[in-house]
PDB file of N, CA and C in Angstrom:
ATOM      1  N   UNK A   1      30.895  -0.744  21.786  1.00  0.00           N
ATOM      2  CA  UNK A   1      30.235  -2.023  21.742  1.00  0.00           C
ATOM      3  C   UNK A   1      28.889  -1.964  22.479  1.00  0.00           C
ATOM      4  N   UNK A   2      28.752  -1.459  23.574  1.00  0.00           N
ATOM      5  CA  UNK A   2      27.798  -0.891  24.671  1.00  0.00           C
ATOM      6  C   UNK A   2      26.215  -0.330  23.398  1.00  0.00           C
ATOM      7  N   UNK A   3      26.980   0.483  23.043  1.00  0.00           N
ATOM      8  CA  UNK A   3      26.506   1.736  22.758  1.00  0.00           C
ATOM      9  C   UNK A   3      25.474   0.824  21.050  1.00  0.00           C
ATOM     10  N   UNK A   4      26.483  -0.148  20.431  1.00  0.00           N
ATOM     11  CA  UNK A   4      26.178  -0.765  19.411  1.00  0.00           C
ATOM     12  C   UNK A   4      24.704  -1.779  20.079  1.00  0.00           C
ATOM     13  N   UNK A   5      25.134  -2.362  21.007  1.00  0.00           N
ATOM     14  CA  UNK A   5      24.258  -3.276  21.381  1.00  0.00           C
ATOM     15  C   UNK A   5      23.075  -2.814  22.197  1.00  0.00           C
ATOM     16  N   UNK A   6      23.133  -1.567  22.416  1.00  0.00           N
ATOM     17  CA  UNK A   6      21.689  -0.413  22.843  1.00  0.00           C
ATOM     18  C   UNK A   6      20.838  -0.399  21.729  1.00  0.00           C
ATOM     19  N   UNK A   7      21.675   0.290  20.677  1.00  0.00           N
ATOM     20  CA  UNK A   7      21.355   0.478  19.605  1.00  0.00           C
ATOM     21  C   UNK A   7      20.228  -0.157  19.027  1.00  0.00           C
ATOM     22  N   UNK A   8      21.317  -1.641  18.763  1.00  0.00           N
ATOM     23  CA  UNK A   8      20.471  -3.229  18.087  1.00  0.00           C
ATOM     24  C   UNK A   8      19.203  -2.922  19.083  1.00  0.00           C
ATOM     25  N   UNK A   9      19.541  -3.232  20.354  1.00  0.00           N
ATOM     26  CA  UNK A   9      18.175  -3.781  21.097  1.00  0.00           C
ATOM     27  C   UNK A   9      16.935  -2.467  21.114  1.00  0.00           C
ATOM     28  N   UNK A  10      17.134  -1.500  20.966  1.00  0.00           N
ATOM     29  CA  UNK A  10      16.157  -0.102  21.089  1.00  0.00           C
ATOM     30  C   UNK A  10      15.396  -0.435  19.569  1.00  0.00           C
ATOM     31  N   UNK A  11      16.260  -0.690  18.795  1.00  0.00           N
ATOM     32  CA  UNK A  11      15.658  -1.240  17.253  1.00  0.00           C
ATOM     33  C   UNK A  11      14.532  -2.203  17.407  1.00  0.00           C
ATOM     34  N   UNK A  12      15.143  -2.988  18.015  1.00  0.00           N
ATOM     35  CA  UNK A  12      14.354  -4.638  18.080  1.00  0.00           C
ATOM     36  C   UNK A  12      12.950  -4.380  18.721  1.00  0.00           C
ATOM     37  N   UNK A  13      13.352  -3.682  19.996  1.00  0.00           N
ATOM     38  CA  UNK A  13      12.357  -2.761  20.322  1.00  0.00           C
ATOM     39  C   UNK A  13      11.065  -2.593  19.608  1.00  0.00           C
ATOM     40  N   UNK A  14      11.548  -1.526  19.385  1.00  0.00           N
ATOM     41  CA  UNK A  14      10.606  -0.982  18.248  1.00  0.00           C
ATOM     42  C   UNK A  14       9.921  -1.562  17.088  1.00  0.00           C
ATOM     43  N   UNK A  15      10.606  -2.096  16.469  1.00  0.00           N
ATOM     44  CA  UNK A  15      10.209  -2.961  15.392  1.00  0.00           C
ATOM     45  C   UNK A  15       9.154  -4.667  16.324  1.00  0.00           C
ATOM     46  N   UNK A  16       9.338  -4.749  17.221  1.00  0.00           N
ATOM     47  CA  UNK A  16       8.566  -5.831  17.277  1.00  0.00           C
ATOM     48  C   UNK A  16       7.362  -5.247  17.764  1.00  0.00           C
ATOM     49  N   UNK A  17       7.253  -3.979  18.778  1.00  0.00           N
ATOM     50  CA  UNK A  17       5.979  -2.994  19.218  1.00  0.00           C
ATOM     51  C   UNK A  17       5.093  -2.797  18.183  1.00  0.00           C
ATOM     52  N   UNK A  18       5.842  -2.163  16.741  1.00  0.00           N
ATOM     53  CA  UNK A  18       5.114  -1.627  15.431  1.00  0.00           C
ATOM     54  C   UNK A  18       4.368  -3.310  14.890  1.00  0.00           C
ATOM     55  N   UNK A  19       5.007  -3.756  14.805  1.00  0.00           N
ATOM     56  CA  UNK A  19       4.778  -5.582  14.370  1.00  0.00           C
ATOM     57  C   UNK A  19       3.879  -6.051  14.857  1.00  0.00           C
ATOM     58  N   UNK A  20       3.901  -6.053  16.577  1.00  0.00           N
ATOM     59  CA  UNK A  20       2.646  -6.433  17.368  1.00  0.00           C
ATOM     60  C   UNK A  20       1.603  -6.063  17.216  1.00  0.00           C
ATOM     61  N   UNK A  21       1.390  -4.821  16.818  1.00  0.00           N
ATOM     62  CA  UNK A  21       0.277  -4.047  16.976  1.00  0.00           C
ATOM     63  C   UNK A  21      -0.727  -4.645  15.401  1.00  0.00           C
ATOM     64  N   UNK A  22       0.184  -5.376  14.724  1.00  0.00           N
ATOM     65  CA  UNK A  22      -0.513  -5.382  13.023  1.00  0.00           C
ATOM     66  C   UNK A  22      -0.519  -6.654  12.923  1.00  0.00           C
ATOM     67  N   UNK A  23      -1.752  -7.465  12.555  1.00  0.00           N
ATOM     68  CA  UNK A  23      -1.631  -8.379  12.066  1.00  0.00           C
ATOM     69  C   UNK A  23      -1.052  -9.101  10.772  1.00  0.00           C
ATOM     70  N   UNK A  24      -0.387 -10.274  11.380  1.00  0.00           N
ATOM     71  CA  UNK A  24       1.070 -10.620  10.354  1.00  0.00           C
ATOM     72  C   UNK A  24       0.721 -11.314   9.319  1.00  0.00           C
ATOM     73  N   UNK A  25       1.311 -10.829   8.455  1.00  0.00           N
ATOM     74  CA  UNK A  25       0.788 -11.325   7.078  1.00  0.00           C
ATOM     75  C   UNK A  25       1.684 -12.457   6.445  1.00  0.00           C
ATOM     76  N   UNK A  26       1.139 -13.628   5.762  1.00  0.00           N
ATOM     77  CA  UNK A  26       1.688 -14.653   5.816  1.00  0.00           C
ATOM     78  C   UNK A  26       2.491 -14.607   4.162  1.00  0.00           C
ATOM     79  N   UNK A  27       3.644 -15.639   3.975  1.00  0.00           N
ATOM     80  CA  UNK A  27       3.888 -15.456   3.452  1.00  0.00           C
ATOM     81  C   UNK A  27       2.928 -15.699   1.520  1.00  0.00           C
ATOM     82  N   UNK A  28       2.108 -16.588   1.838  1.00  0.00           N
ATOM     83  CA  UNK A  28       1.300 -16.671   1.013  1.00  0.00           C
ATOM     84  C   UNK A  28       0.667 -15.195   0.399  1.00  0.00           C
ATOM     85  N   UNK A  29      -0.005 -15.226   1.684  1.00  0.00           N
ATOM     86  CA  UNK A  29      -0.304 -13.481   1.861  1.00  0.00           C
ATOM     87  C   UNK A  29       0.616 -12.695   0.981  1.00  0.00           C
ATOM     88  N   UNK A  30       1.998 -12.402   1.510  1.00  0.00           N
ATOM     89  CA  UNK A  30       2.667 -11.436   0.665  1.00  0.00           C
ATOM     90  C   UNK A  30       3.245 -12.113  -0.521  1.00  0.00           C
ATOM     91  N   UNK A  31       2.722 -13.311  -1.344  1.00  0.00           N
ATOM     92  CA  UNK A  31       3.633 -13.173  -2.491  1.00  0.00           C
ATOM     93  C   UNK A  31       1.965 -12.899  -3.429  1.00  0.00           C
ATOM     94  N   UNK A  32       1.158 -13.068  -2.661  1.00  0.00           N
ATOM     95  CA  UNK A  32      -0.386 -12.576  -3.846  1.00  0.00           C
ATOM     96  C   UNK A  32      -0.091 -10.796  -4.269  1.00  0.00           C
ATOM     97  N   UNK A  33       0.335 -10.256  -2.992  1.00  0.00           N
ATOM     98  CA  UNK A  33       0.584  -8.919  -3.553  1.00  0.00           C
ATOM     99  C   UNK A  33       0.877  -8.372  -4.636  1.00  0.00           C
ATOM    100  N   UNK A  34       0.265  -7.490  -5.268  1.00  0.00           N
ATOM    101  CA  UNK A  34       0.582  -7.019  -6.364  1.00  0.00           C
ATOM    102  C   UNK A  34       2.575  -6.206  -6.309  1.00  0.00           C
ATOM    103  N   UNK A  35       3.207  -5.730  -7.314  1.00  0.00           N
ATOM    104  CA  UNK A  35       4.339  -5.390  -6.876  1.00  0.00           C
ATOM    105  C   UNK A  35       4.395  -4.308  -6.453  1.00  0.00           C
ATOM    106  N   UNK A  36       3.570  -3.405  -6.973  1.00  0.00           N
ATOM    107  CA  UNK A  36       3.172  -1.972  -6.168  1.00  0.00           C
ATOM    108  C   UNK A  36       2.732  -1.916  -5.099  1.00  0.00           C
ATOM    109  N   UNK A  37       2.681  -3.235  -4.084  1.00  0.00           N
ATOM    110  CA  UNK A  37       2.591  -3.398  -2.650  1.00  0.00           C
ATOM    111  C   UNK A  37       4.241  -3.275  -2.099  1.00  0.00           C
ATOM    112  N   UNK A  38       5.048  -2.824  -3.054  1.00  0.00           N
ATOM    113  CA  UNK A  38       6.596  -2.732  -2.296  1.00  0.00           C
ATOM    114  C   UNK A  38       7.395  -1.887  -2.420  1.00  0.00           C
ATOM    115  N   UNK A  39       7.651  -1.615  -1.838  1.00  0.00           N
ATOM    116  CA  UNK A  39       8.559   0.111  -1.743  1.00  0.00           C
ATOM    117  C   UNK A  39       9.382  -0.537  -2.886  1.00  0.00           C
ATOM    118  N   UNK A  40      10.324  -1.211  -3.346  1.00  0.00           N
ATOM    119  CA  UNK A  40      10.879  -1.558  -4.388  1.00  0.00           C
ATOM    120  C   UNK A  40      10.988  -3.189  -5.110  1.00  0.00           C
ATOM    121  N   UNK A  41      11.225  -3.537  -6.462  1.00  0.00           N
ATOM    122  CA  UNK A  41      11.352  -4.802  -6.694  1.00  0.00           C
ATOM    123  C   UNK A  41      12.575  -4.319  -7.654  1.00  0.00           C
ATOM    124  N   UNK A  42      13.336  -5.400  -7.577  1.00  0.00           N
ATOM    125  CA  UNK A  42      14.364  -5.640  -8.558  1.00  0.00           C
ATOM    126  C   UNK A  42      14.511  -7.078  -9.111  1.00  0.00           C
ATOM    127  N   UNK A  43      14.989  -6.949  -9.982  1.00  0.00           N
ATOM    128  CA  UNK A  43      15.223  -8.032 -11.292  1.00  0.00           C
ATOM    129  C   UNK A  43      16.269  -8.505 -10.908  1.00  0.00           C
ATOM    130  N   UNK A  44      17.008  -9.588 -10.306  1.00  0.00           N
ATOM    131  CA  UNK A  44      17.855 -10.434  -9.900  1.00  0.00           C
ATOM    132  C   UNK A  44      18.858 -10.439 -11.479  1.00  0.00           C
ATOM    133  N   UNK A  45      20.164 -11.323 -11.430  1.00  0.00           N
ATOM    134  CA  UNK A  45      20.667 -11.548 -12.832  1.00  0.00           C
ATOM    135  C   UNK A  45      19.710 -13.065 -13.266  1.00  0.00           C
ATOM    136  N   UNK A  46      19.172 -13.649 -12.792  1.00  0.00           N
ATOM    137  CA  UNK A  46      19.024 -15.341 -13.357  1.00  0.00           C
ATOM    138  C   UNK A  46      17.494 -14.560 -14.029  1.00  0.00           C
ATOM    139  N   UNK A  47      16.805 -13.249 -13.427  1.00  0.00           N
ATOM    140  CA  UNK A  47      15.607 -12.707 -14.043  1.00  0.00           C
ATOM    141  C   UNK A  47      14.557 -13.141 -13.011  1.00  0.00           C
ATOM    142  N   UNK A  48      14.837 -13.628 -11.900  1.00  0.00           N
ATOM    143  CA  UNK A  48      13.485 -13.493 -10.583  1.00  0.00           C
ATOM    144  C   UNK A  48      13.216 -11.916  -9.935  1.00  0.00           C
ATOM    145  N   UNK A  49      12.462 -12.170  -9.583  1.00  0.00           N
ATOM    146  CA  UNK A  49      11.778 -10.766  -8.906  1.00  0.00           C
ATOM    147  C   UNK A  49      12.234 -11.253  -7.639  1.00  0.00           C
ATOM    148  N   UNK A  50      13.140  -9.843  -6.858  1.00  0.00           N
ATOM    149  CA  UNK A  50      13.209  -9.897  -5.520  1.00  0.00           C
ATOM    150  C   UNK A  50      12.691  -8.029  -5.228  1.00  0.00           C
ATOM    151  N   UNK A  51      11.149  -8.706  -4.149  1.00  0.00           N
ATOM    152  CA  UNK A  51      10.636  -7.897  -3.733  1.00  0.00           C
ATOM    153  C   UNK A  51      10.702  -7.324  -2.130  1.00  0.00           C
ATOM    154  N   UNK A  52      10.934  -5.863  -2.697  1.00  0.00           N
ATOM    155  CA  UNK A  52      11.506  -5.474  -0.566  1.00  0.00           C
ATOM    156  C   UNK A  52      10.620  -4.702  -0.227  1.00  0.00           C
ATOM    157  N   UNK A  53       9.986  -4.722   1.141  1.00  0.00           N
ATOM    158  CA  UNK A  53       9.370  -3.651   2.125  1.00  0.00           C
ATOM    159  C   UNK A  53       8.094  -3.720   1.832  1.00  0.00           C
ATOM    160  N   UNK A  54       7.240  -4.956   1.997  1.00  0.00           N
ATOM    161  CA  UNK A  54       5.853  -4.652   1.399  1.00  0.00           C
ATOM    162  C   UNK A  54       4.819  -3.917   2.765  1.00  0.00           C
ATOM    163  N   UNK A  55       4.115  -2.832   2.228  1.00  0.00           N
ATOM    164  CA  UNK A  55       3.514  -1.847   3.131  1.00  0.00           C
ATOM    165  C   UNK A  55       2.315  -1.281   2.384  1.00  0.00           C
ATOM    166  N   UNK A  56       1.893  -1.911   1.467  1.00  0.00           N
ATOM    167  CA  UNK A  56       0.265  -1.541   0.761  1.00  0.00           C
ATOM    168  C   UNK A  56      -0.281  -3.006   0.961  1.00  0.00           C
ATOM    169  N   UNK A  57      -1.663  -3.081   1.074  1.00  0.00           N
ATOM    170  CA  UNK A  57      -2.490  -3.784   1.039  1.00  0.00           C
ATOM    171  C   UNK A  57      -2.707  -4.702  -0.024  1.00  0.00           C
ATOM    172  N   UNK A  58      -3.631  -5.177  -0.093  1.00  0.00           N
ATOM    173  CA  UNK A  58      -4.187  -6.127  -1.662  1.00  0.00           C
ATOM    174  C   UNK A  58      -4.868  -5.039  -2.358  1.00  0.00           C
ATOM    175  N   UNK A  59      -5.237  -3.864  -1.447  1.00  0.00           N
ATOM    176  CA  UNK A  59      -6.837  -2.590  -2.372  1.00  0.00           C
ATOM    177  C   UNK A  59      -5.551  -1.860  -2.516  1.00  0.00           C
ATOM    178  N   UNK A  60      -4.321  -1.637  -2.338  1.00  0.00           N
ATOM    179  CA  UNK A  60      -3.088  -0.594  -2.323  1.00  0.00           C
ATOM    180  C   UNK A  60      -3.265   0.433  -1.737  1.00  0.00           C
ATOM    181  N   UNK A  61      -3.998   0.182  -0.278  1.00  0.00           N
ATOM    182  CA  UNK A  61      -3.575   1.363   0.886  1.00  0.00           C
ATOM    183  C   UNK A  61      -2.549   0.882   1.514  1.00  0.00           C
ATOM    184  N   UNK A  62      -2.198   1.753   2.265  1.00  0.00           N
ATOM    185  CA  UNK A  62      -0.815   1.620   3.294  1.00  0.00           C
ATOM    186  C   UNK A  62      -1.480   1.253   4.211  1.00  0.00           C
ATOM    187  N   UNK A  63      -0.888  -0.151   4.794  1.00  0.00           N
ATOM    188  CA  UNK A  63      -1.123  -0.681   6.117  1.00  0.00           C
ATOM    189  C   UNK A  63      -0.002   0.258   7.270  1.00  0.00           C
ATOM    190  N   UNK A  64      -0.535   0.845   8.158  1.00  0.00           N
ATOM    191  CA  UNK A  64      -0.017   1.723   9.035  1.00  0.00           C
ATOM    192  C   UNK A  64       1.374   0.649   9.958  1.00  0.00           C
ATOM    193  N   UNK A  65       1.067  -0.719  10.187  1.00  0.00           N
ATOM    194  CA  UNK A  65       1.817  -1.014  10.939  1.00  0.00           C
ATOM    195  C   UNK A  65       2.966  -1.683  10.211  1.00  0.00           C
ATOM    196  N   UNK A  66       2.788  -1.974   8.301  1.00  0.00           N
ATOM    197  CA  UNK A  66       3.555  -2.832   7.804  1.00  0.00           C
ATOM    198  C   UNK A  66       4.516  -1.674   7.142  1.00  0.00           C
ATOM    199  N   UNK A  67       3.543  -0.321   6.954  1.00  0.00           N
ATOM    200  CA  UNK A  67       4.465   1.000   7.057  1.00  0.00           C
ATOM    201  C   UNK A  67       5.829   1.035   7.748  1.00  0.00           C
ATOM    202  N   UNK A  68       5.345   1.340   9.106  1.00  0.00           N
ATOM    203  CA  UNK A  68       6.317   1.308   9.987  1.00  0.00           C
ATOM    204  C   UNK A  68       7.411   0.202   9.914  1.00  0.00           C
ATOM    205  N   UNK A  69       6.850  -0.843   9.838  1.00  0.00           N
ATOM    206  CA  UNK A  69       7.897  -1.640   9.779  1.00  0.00           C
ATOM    207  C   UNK A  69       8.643  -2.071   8.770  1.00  0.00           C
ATOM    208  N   UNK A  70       9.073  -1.058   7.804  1.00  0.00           N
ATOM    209  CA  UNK A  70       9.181  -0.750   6.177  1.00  0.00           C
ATOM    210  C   UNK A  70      10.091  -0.203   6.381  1.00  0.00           C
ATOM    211  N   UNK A  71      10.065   1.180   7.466  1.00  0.00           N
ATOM    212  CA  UNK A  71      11.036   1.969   7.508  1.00  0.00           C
ATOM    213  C   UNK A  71      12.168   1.444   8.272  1.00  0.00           C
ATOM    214  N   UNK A  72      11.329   0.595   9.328  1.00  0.00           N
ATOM    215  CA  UNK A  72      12.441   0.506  10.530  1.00  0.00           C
ATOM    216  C   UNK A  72      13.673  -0.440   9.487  1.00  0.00           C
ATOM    217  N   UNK A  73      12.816  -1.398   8.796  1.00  0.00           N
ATOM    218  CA  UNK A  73      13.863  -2.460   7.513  1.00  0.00           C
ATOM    219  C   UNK A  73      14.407  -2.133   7.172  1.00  0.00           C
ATOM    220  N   UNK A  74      14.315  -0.791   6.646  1.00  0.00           N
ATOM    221  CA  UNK A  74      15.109  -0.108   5.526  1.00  0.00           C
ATOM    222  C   UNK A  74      16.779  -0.811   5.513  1.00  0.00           C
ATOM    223  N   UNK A  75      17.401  -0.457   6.977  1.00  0.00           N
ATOM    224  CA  UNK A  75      18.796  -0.453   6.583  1.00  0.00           C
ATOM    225  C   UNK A  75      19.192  -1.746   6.472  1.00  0.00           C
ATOM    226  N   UNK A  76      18.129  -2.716   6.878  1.00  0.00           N
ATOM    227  CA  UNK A  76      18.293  -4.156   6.664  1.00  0.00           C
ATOM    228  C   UNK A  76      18.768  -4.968   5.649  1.00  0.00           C
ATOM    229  N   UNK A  77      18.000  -4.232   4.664  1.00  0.00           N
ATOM    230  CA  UNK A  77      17.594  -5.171   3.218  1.00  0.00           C
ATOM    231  C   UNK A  77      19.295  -5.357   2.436  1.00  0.00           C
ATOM    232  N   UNK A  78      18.890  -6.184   2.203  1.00  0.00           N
ATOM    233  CA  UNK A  78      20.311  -6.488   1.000  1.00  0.00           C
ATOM    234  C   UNK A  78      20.133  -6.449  -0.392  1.00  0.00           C
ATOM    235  N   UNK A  79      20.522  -5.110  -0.835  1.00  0.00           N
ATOM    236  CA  UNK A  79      20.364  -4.486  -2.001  1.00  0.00           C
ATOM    237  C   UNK A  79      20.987  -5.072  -3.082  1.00  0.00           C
ATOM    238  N   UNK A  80      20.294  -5.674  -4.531  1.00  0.00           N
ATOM    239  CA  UNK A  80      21.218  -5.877  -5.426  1.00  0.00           C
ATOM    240  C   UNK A  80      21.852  -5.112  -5.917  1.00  0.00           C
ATOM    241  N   UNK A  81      20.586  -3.509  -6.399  1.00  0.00           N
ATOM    242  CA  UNK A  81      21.535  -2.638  -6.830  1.00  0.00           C
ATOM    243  C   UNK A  81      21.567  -1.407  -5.402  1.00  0.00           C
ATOM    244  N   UNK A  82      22.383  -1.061  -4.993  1.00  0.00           N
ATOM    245  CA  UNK A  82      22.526  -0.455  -3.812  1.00  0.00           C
ATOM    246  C   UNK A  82      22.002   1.187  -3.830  1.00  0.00           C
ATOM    247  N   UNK A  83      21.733   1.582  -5.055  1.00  0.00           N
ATOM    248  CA  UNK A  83      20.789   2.628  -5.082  1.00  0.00           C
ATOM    249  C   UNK A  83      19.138   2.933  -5.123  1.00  0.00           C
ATOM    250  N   UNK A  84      18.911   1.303  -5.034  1.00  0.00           N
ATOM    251  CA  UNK A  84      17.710   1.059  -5.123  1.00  0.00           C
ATOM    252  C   UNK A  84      17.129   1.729  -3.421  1.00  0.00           C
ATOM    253  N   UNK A  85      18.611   1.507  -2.868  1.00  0.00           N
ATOM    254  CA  UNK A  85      18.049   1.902  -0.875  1.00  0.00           C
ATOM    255  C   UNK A  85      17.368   3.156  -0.884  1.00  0.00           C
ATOM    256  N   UNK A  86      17.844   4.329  -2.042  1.00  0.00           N
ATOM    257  CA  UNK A  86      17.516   5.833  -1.755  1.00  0.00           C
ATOM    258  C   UNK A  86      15.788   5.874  -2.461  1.00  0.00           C
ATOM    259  N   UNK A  87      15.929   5.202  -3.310  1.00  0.00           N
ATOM    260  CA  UNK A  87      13.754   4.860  -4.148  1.00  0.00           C
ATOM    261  C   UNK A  87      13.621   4.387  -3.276  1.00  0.00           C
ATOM    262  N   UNK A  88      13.544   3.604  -2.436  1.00  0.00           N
ATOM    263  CA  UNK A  88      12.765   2.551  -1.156  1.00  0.00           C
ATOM    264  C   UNK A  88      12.594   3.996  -0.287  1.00  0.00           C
ATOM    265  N   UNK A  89      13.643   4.338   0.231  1.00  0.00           N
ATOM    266  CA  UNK A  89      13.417   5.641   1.074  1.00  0.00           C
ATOM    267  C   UNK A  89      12.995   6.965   0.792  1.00  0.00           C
ATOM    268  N   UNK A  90      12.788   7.250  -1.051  1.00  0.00           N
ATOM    269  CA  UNK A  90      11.949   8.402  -1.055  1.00  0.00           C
ATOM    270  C   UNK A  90      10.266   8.074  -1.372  1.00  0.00           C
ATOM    271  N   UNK A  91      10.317   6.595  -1.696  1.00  0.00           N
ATOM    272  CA  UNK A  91       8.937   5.905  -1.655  1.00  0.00           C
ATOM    273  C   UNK A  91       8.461   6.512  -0.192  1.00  0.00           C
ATOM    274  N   UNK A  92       9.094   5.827   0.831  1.00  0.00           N
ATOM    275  CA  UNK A  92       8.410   5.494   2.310  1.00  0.00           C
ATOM    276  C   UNK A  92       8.368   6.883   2.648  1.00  0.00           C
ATOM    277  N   UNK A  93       9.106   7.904   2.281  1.00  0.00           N
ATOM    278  CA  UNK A  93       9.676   9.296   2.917  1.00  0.00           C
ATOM    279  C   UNK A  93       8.067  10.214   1.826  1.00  0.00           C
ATOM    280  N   UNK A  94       7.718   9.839   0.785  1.00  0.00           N
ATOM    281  CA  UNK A  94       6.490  10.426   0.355  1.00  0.00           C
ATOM    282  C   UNK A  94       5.028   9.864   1.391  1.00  0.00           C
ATOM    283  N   UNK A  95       5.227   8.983   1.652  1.00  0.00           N
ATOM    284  CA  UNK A  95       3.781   8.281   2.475  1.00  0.00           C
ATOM    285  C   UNK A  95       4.157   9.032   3.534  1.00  0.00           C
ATOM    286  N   UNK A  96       5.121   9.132   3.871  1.00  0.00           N
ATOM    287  CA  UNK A  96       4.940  10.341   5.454  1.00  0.00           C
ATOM    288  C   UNK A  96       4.438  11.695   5.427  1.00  0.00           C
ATOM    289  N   UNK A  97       4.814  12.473   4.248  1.00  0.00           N
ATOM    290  CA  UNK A  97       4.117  13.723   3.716  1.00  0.00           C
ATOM    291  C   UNK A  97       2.891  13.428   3.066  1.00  0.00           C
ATOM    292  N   UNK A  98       2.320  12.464   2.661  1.00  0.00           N
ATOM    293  CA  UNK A  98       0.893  12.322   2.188  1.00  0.00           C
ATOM    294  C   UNK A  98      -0.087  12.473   3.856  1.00  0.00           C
ATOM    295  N   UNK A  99       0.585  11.954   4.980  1.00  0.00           N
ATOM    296  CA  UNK A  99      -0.051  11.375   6.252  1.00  0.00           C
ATOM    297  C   UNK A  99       0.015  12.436   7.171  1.00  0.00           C
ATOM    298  N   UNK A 100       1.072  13.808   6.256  1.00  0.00           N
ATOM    299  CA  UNK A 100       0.917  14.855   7.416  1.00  0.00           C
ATOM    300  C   UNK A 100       0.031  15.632   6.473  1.00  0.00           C
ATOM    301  N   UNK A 101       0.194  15.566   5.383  1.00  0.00           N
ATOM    302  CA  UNK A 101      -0.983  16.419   4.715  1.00  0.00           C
ATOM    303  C   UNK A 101      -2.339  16.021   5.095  1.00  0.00           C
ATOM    304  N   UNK A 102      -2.689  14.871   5.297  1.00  0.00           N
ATOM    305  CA  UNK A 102      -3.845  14.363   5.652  1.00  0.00           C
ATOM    306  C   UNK A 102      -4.082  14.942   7.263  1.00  0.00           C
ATOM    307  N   UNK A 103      -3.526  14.578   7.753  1.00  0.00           N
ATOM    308  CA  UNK A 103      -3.940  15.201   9.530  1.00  0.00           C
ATOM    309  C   UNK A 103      -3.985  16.387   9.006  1.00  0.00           C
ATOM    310  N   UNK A 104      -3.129  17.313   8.364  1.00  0.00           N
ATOM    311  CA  UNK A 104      -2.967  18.928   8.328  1.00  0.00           C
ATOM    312  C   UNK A 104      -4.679  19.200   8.178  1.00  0.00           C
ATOM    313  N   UNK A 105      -5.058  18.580   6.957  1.00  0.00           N
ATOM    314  CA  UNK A 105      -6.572  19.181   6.602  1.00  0.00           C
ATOM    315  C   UNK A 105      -7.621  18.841   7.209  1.00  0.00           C
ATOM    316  N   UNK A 106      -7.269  18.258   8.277  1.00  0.00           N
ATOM    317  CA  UNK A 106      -8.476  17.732   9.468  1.00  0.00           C
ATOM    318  C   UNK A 106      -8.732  18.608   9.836  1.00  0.00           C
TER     319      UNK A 106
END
């Protein structure tokens, strides 16, 4: 229980540090986003768009801090289809190898 509630709070942690540091984008803000601003969207059954993990911009760069806080979500989100979790995570898991390739060639 200890060990659970370290856990939670080392999370919370973190995720509000990465958060602080980025200015928060409103929700207005994130529904203008295009959908390729989201690690994934899925098609609900009634046919709405439910969009998760937005971490590109309006120009579709990666905002560094909405990044981070993409990943830390990850295990958050409530998946309709529950394989959608592993595309969200090889989405976010490619922007990390684009960002070491980039430092690499500095």
């Amino acid at each position: 229980m200890v060990r659970r509630l370290t856990a939670l709070l080392m999370s919370l942690a973190l995720f509000a540090r990465s958060s602080a540091s980025a200015e928060e984008w409103s929700r207005a803000r994130i529904s203008r986003l295009p959908d390729s601003a989201f690690a994934v969207v899925e098609i609900s059954p009634d046919g709405r768009k439910v969009r998760h993990l937005p971490h590109h911009d309006e120009t579709g760069a990666v905002d560094p801090a909405h990044f981070r806080a993409a990943r830390a979500r990850l295990a958050q989100v409530t998946w309709l289809d529950p394989a959608n979790e592993s595309v969200a995570r090889r989405h976010l898991e490619r922007h990390l190898r684009e960002r070491g390739e980039r430092r690499a060639q500095r």
